[in-house]
C-alpha atoms as a PDB file:
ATOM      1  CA  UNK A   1     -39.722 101.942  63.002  1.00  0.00           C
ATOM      2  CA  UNK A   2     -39.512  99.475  65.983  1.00  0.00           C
ATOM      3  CA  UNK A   3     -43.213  98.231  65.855  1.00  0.00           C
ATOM      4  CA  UNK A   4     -42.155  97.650  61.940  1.00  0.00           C
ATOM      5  CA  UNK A   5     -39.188  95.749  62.711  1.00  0.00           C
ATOM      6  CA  UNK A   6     -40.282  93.975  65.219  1.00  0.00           C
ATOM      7  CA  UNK A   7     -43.471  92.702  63.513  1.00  0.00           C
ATOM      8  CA  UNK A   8     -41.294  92.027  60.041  1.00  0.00           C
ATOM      9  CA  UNK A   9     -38.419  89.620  62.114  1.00  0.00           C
ATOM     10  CA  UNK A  10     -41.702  88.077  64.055  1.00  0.00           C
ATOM     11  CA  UNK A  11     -42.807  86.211  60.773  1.00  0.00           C
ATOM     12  CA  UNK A  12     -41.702  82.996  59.443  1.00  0.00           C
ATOM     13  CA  UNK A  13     -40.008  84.576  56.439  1.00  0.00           C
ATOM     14  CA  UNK A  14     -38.528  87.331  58.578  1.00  0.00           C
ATOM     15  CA  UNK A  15     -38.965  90.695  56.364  1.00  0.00           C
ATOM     16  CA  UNK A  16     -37.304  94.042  56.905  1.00  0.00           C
ATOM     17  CA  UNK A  17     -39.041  97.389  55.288  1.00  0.00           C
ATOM     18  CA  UNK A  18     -37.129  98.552  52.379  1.00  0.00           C
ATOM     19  CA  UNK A  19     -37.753 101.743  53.056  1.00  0.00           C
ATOM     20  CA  UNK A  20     -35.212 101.789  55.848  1.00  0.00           C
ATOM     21  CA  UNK A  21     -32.084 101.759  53.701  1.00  0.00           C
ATOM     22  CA  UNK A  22     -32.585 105.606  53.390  1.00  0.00           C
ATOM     23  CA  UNK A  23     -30.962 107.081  56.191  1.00  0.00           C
ATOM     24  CA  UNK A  24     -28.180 109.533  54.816  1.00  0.00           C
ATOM     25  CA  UNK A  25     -25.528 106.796  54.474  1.00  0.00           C
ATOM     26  CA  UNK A  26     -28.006 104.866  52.693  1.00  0.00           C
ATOM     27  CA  UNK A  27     -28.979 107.706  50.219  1.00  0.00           C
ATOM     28  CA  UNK A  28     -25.115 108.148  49.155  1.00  0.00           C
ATOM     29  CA  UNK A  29     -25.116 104.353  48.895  1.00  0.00           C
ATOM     30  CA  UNK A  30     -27.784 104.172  46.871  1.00  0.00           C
ATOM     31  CA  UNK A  31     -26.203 107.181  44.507  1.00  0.00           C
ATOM     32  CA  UNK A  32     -23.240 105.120  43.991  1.00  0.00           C
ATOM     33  CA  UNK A  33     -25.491 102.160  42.874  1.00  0.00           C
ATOM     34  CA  UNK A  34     -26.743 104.746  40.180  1.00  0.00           C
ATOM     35  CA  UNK A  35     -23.607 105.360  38.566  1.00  0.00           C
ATOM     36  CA  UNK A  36     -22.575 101.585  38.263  1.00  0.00           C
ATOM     37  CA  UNK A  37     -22.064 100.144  34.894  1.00  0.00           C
ATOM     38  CA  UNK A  38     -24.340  97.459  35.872  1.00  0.00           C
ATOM     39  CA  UNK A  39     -27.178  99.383  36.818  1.00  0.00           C
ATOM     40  CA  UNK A  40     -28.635 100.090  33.956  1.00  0.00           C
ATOM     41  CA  UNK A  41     -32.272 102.183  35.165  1.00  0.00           C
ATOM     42  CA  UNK A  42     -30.653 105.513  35.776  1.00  0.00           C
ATOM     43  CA  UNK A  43     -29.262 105.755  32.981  1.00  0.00           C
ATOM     44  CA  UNK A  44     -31.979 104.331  31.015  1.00  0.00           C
ATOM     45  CA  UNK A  45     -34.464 106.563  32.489  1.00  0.00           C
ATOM     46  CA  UNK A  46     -32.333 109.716  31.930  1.00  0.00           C
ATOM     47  CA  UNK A  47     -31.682 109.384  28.211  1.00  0.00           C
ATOM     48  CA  UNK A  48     -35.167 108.741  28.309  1.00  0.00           C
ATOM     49  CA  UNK A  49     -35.673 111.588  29.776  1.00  0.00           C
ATOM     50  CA  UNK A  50     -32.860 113.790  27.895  1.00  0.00           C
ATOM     51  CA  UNK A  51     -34.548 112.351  24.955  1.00  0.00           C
ATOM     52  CA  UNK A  52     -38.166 113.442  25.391  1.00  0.00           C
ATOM     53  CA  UNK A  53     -38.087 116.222  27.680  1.00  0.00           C
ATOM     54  CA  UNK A  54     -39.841 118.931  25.631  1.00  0.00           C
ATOM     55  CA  UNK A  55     -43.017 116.528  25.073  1.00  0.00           C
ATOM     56  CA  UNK A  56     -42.737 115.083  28.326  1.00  0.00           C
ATOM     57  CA  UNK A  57     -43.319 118.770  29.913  1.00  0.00           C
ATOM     58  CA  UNK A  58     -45.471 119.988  27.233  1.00  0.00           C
ATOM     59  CA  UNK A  59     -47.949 117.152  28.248  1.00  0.00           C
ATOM     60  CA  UNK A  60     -47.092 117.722  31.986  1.00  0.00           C
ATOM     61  CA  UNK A  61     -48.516 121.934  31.049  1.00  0.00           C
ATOM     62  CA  UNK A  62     -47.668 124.830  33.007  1.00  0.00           C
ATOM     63  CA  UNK A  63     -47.988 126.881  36.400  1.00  0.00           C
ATOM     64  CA  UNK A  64     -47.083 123.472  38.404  1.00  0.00           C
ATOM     65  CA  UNK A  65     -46.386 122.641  41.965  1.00  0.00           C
ATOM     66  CA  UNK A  66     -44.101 119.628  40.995  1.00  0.00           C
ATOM     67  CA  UNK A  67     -44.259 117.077  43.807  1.00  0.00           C
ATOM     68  CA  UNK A  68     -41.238 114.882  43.867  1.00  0.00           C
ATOM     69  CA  UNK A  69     -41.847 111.637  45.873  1.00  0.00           C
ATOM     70  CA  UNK A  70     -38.345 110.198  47.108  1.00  0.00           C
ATOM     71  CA  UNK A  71     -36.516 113.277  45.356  1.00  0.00           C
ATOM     72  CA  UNK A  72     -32.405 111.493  46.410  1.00  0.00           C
ATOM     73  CA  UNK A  73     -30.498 113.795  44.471  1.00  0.00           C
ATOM     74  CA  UNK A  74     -32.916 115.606  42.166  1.00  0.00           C
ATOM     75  CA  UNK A  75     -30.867 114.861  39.501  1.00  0.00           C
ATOM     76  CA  UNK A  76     -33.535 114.261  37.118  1.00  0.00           C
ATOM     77  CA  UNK A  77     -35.679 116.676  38.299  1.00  0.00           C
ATOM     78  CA  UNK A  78     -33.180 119.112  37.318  1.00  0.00           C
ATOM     79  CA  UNK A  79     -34.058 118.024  33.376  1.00  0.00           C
ATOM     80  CA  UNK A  80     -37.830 119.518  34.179  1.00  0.00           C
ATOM     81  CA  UNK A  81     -36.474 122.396  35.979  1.00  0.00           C
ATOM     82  CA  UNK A  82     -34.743 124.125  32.947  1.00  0.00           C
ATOM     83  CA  UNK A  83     -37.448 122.936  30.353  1.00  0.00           C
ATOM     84  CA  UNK A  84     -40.713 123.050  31.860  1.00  0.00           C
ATOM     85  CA  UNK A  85     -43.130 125.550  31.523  1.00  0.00           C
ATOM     86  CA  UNK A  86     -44.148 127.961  34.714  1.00  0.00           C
ATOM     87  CA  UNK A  87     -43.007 125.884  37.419  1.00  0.00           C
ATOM     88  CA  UNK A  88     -45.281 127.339  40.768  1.00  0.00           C
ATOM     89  CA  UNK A  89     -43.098 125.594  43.049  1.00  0.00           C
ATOM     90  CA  UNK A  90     -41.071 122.584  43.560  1.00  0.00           C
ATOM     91  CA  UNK A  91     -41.445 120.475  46.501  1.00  0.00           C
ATOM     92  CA  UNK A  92     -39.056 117.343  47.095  1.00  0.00           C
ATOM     93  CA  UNK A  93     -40.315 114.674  49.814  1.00  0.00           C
ATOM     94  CA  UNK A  94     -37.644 112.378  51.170  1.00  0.00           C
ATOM     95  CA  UNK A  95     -37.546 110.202  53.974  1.00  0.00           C
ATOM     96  CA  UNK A  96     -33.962 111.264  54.877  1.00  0.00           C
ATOM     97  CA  UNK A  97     -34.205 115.083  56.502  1.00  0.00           C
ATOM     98  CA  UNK A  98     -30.125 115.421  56.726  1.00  0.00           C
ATOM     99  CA  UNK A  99     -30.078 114.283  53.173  1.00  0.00           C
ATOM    100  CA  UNK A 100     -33.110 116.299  51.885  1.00  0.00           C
ATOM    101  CA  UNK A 101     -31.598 119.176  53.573  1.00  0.00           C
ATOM    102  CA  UNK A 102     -28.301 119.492  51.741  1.00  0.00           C
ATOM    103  CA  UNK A 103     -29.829 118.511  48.083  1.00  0.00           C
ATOM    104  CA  UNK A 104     -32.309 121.976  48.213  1.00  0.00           C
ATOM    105  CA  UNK A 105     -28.958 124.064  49.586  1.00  0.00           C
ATOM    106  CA  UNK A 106     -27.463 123.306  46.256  1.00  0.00           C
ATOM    107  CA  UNK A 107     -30.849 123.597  44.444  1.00  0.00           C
ATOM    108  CA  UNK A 108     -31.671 127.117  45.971  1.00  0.00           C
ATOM    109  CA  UNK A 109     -28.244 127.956  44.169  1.00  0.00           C
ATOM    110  CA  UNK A 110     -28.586 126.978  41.101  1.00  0.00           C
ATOM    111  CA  UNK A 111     -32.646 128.027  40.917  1.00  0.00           C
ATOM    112  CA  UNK A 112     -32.813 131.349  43.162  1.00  0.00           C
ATOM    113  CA  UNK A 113     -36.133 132.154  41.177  1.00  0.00           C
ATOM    114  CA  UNK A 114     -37.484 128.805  41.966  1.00  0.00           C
ATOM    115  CA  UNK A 115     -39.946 128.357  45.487  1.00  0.00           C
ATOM    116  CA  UNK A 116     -38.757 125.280  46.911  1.00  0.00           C
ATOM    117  CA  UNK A 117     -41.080 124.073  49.939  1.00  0.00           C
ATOM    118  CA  UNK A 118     -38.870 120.431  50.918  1.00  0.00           C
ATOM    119  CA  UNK A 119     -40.913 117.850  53.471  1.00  0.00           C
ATOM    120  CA  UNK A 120     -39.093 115.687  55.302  1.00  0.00           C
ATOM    121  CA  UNK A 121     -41.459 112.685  55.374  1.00  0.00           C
ATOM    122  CA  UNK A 122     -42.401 108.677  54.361  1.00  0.00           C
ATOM    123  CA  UNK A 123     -44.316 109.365  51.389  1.00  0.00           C
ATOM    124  CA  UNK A 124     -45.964 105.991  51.815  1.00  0.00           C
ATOM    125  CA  UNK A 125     -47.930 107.736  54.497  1.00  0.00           C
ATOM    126  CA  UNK A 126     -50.275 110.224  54.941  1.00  0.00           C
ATOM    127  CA  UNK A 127     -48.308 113.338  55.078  1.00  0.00           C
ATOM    128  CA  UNK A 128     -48.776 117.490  53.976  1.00  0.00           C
ATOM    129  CA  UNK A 129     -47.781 119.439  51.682  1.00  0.00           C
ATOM    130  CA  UNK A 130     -47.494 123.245  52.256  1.00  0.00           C
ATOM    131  CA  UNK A 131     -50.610 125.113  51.516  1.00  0.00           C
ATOM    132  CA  UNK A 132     -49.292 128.194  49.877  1.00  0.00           C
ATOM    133  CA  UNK A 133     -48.091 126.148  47.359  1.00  0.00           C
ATOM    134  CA  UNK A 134     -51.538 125.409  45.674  1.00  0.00           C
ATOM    135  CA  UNK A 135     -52.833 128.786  45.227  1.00  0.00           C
ATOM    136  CA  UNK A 136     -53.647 128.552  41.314  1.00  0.00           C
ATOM    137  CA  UNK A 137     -51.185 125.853  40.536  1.00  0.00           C
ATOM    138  CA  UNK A 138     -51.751 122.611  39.205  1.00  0.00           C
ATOM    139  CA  UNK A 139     -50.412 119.572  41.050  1.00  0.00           C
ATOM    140  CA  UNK A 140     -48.067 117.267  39.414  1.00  0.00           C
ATOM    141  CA  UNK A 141     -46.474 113.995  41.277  1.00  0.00           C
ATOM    142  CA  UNK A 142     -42.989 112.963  39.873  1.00  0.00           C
ATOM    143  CA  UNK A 143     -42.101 109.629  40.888  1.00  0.00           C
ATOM    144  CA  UNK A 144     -39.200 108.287  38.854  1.00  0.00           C
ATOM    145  CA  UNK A 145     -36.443 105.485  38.987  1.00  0.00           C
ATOM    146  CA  UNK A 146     -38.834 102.890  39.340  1.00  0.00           C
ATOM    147  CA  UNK A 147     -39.003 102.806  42.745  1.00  0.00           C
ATOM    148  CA  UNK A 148     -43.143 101.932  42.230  1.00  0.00           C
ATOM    149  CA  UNK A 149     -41.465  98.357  41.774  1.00  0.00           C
ATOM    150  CA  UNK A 150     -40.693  98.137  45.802  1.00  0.00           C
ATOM    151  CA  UNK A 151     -44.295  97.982  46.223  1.00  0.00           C
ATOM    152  CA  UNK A 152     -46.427  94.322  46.247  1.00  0.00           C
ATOM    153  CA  UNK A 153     -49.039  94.656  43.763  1.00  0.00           C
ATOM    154  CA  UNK A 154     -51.679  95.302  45.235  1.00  0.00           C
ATOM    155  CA  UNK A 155     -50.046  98.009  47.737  1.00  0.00           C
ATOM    156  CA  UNK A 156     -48.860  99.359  44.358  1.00  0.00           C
ATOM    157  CA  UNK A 157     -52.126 100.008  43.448  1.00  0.00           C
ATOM    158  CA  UNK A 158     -53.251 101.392  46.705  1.00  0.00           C
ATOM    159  CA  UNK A 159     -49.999 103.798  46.153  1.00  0.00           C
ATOM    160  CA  UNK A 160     -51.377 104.995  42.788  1.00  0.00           C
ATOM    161  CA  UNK A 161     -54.864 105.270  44.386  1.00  0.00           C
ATOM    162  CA  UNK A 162     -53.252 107.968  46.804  1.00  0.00           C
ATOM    163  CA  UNK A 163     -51.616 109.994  44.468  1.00  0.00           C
ATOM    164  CA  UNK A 164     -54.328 110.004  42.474  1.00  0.00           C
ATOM    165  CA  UNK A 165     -56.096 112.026  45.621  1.00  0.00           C
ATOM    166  CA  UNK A 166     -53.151 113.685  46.497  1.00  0.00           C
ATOM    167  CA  UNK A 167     -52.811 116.121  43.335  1.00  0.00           C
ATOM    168  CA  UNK A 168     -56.818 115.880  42.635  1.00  0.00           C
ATOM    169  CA  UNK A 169     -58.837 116.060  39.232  1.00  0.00           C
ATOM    170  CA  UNK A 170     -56.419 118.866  37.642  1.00  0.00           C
ATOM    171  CA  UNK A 171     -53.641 116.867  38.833  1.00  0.00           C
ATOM    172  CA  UNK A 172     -51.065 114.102  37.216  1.00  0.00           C
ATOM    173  CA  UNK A 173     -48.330 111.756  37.658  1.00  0.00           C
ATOM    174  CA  UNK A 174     -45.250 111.410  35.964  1.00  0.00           C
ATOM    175  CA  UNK A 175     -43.887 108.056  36.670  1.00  0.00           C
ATOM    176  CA  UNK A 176     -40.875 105.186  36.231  1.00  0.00           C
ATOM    177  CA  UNK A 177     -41.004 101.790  35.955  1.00  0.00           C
ATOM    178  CA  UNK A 178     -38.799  98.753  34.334  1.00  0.00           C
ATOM    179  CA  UNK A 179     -39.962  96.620  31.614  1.00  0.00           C
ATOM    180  CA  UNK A 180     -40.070  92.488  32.173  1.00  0.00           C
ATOM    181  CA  UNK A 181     -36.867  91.321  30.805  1.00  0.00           C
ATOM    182  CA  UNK A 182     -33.648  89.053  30.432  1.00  0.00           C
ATOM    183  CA  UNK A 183     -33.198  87.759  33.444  1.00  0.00           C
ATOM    184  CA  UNK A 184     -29.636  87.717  33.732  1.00  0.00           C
ATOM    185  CA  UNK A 185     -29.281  91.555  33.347  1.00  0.00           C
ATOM    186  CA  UNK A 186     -32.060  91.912  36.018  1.00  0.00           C
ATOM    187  CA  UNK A 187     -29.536  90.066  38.383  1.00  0.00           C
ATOM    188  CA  UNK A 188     -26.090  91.859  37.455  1.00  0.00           C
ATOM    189  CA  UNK A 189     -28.069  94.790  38.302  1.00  0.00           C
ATOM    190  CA  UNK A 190     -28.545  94.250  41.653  1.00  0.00           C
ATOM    191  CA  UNK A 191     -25.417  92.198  42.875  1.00  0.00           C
ATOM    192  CA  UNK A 192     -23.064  94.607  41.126  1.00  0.00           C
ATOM    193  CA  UNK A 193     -19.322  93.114  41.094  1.00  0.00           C
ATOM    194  CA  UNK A 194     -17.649  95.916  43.126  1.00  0.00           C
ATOM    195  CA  UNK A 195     -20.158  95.097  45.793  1.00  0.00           C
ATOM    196  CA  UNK A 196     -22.248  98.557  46.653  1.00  0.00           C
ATOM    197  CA  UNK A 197     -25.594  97.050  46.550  1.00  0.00           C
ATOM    198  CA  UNK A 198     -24.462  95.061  49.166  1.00  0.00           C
ATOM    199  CA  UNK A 199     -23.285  97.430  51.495  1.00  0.00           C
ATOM    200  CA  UNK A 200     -26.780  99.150  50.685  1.00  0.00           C
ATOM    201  CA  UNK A 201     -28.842  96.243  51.399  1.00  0.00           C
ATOM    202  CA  UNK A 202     -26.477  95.419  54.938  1.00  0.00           C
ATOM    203  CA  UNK A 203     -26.938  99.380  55.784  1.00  0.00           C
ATOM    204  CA  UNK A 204     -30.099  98.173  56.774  1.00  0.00           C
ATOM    205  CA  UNK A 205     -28.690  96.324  59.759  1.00  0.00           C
ATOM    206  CA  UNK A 206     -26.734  98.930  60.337  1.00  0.00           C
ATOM    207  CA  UNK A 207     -29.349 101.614  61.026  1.00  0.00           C
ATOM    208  CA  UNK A 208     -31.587  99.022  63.054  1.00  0.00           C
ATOM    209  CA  UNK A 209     -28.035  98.583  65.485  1.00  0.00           C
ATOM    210  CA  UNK A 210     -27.756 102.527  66.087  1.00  0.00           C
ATOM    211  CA  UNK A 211     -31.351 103.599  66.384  1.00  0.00           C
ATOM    212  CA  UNK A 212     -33.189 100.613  67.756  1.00  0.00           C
ATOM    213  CA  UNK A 213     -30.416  98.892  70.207  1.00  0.00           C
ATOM    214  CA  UNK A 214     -29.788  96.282  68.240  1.00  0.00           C
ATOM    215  CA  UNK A 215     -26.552  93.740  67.984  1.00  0.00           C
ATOM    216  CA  UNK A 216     -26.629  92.212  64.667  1.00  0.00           C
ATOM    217  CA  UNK A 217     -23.195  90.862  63.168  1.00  0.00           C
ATOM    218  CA  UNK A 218     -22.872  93.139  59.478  1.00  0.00           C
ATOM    219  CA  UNK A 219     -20.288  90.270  58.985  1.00  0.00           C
ATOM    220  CA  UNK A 220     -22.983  87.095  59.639  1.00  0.00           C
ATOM    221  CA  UNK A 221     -25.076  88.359  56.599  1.00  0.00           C
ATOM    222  CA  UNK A 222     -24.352  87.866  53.072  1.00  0.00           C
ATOM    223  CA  UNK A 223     -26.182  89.673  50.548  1.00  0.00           C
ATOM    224  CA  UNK A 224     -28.579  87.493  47.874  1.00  0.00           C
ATOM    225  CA  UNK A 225     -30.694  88.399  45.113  1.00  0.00           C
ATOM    226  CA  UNK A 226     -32.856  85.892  43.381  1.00  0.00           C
ATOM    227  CA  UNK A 227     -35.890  86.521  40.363  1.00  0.00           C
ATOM    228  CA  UNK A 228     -38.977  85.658  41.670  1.00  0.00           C
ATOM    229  CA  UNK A 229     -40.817  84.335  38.444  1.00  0.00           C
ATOM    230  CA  UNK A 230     -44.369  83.513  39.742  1.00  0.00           C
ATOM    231  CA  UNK A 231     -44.527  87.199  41.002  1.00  0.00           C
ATOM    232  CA  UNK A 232     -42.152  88.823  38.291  1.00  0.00           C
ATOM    233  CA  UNK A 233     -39.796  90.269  40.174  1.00  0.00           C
ATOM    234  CA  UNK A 234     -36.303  91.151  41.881  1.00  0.00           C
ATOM    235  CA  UNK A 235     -35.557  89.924  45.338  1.00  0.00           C
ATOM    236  CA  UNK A 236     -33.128  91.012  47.744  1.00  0.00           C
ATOM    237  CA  UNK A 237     -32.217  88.825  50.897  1.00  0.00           C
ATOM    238  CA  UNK A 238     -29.764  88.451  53.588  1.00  0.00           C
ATOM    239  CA  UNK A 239     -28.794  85.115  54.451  1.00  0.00           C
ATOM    240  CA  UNK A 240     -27.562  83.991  57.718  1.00  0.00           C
ATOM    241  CA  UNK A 241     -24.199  82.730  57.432  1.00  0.00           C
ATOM    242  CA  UNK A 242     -24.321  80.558  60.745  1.00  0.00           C
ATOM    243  CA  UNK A 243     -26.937  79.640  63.980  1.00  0.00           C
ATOM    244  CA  UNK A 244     -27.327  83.248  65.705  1.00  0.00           C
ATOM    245  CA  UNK A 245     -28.935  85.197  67.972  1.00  0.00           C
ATOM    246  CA  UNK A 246     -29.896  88.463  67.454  1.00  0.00           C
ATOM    247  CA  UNK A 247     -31.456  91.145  70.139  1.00  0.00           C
ATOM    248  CA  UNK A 248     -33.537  94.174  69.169  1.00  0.00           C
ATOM    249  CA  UNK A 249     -34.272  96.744  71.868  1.00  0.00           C
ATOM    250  CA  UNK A 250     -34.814  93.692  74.330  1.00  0.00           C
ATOM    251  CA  UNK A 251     -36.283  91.255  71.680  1.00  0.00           C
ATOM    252  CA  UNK A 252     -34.171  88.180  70.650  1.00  0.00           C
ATOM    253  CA  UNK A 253     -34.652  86.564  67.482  1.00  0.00           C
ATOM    254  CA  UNK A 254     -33.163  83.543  66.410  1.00  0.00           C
ATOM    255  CA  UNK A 255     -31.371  82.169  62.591  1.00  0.00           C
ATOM    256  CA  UNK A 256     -30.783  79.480  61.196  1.00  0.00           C
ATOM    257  CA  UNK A 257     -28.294  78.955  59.548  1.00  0.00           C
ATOM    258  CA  UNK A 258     -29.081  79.761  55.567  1.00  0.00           C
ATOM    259  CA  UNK A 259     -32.355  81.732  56.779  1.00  0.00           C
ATOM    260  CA  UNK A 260     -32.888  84.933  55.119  1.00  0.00           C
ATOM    261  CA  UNK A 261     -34.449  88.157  55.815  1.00  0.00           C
ATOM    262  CA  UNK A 262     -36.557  89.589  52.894  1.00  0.00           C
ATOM    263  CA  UNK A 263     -35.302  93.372  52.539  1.00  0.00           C
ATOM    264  CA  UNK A 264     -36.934  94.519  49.507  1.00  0.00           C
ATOM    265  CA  UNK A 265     -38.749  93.677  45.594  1.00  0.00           C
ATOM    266  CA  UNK A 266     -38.287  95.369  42.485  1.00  0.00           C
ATOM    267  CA  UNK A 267     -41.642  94.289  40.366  1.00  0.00           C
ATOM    268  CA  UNK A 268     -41.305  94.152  36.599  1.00  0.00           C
ATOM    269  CA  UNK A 269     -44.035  95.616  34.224  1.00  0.00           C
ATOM    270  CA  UNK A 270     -45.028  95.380  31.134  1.00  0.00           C
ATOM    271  CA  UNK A 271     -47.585  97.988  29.073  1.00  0.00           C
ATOM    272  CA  UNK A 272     -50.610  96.063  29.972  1.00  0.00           C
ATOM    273  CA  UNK A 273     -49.913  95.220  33.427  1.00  0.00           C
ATOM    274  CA  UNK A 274     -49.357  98.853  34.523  1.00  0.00           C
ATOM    275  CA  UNK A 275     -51.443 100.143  32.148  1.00  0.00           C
ATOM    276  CA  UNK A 276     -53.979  97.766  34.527  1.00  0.00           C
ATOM    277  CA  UNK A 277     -52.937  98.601  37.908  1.00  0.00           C
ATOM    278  CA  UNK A 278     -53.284 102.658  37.009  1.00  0.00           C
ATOM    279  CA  UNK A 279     -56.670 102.299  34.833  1.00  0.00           C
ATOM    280  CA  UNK A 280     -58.703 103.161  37.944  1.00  0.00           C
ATOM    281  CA  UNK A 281     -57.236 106.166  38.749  1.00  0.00           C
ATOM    282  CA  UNK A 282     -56.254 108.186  35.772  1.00  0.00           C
ATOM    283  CA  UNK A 283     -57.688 107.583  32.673  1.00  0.00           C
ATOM    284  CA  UNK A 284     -54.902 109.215  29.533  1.00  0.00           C
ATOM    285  CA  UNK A 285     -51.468 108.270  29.307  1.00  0.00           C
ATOM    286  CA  UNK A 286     -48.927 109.214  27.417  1.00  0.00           C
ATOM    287  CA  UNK A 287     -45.689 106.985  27.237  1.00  0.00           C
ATOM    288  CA  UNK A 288     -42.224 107.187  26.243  1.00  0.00           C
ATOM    289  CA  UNK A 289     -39.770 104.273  26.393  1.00  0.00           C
ATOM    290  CA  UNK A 290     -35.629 103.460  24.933  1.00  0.00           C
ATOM    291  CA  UNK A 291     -35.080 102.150  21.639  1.00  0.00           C
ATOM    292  CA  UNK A 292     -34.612  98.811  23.676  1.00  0.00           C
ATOM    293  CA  UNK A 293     -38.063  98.420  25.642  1.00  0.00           C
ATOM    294  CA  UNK A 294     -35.787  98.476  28.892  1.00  0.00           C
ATOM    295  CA  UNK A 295     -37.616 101.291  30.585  1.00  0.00           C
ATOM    296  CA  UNK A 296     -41.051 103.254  30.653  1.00  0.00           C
ATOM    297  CA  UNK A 297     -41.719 106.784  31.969  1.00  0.00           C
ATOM    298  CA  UNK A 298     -45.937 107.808  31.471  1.00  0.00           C
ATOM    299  CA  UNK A 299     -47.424 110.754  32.460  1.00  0.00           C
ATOM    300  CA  UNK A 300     -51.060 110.391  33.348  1.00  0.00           C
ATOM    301  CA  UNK A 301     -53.801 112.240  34.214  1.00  0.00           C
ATOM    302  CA  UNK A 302     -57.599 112.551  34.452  1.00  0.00           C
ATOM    303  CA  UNK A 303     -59.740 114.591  31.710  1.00  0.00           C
ATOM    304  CA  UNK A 304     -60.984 117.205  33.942  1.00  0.00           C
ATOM    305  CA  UNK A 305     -57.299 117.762  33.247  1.00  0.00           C
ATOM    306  CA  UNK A 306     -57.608 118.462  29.644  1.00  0.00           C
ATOM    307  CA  UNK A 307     -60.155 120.617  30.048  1.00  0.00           C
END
């Protein structure tokens, strides 16, 4: 996490890794941001889901391991849970181990039947997945709320490249992502008016002050989200209010006033440009979107998985 930091405030357009909001305050932060009228994806991508969910796990199949990559609450997961045929075992991957933790107590409740094997890891990485959960099962990544948009491109693709070898020729993914569209509703979504996203985005700064000996002012950063046209998509900054100086374990970095730190992107598809990016690595897709074109889930897979 230091190196990271370090290397993101040492460029000229100092960066911060998004995936740093998720420490356990972050993860109830980002719940909240869920529920907000203004936020539009969750719910989007659950009535999808609510919707669709006897074809979406018919094509998924049975006797599963369901992967869940950045499972938060496991609220939609829940949907496949109940409906889906022969689930071998479910296992949830989140970055946040105090968070993970207290999601599968309540899951082991409600699904006592149900082998739950939760890893505690940055799924961006290279990390395992138990082994007795493979024996005769078919491997299925779930990777919803679009969080594929956090990605660049091209480190997108790379992402999808990895799954692809993660749950191997019999394998699939069932993914999220947002549609390209008005602009003004891609905004309101992430500078809500009660002011959660935020506190989510400054959380960031707040982490980096307790686990890396840092002193930055929560109070000298305002929050900023722009559209990024050229590269179709959401933007999240924090601007410098005045001149500072800020220290990380030893380091100082300076601001300028009006200088920003980029904390995250939320890309924007359409059909054909995911449709592009995933082409290399799985070859059928099956898709199911709102009545307003506002949100995509696909499941894809190879043929060997057909077979």
């Amino acid at each position: 996490m230091l190196k990271e930091v370090i290397t993101g405030l040492s460029k000229s357009q100092k960066t911060l890794p998004s995936k740093y909001f998720y420490d356990n305050r972050g993860s109830e932060l980002f719940e909240k941001i869920c529920q907000l009228d203004e936020y539009y994806l969750t719910r989007t991508e659950l009535s999808i889901m609510r919707n669709n969910i006897n074809d979406i796990c018919r094509a998924m199949g049975g006797n599963i391991s369901l992967v869940e990559l950045g499972s938060g609450s496991s609220k939609k997961t829940r949907l496949i849970l109940d409906h889906a045929n022969n689930i071998h075992s479910y296992i949830p991957v989140d970055i946040s181990e105090d968070f993970i933790t207290d999601i599968v107590k309540d899951l082991e409740k409600e699904y006592p039947n149900l082998k739950i094997q939760p890893v505690a890891a940055d799924y961006t990485k290279s990390f395992s997945i138990p082994e007795n959960c493979e024996s005769g099962s078919r491997k299925i990544a779930y990777y919803p709320g679009s969080t594929i948009g956090n990605f660049t491109r091209d480190n997108a693709r790379h992402f999808i490249g990895s799954i692809s070898q993660l749950v191997g020729k019999e394998g699939g993914l069932l993914i999220g992502f947002d549609l390209i569209k008005d602009r003004k509703k891609l905004i309101e979504a992430y500078d809500d008016s009660a002011g959660v996203t935020a506190a989510f985005n400054k959380n960031i700064l707040v982490r980096i002050n307790r686990e890396l000996n840092a002193d930055f002012s929560i109070d000298g950063f305002d929050h900023k989200v722009l559209f990024n046209e050229s590269a179709e998509r959401i933007e999240m900054h924090l601007v410098s209010t005045s001149d500072q100086k800020v220290t990380v374990s030893g380091r100082e970095f300076f601001f300028e006033e009006g200088e920003t730190i980029h904390t995250e992107n939320s890309h924007k598809y359409s059909m054909e440009s995911f449709r592009k990016m995933t082409a290399p690595y799985f070859e059928n897709v099956t898709s199911w979107t709102d009545a307003e074109g506002q949100f995509c889930i696909q499941f894809l897979q190879n043929d060997a998985a057909l077979s």
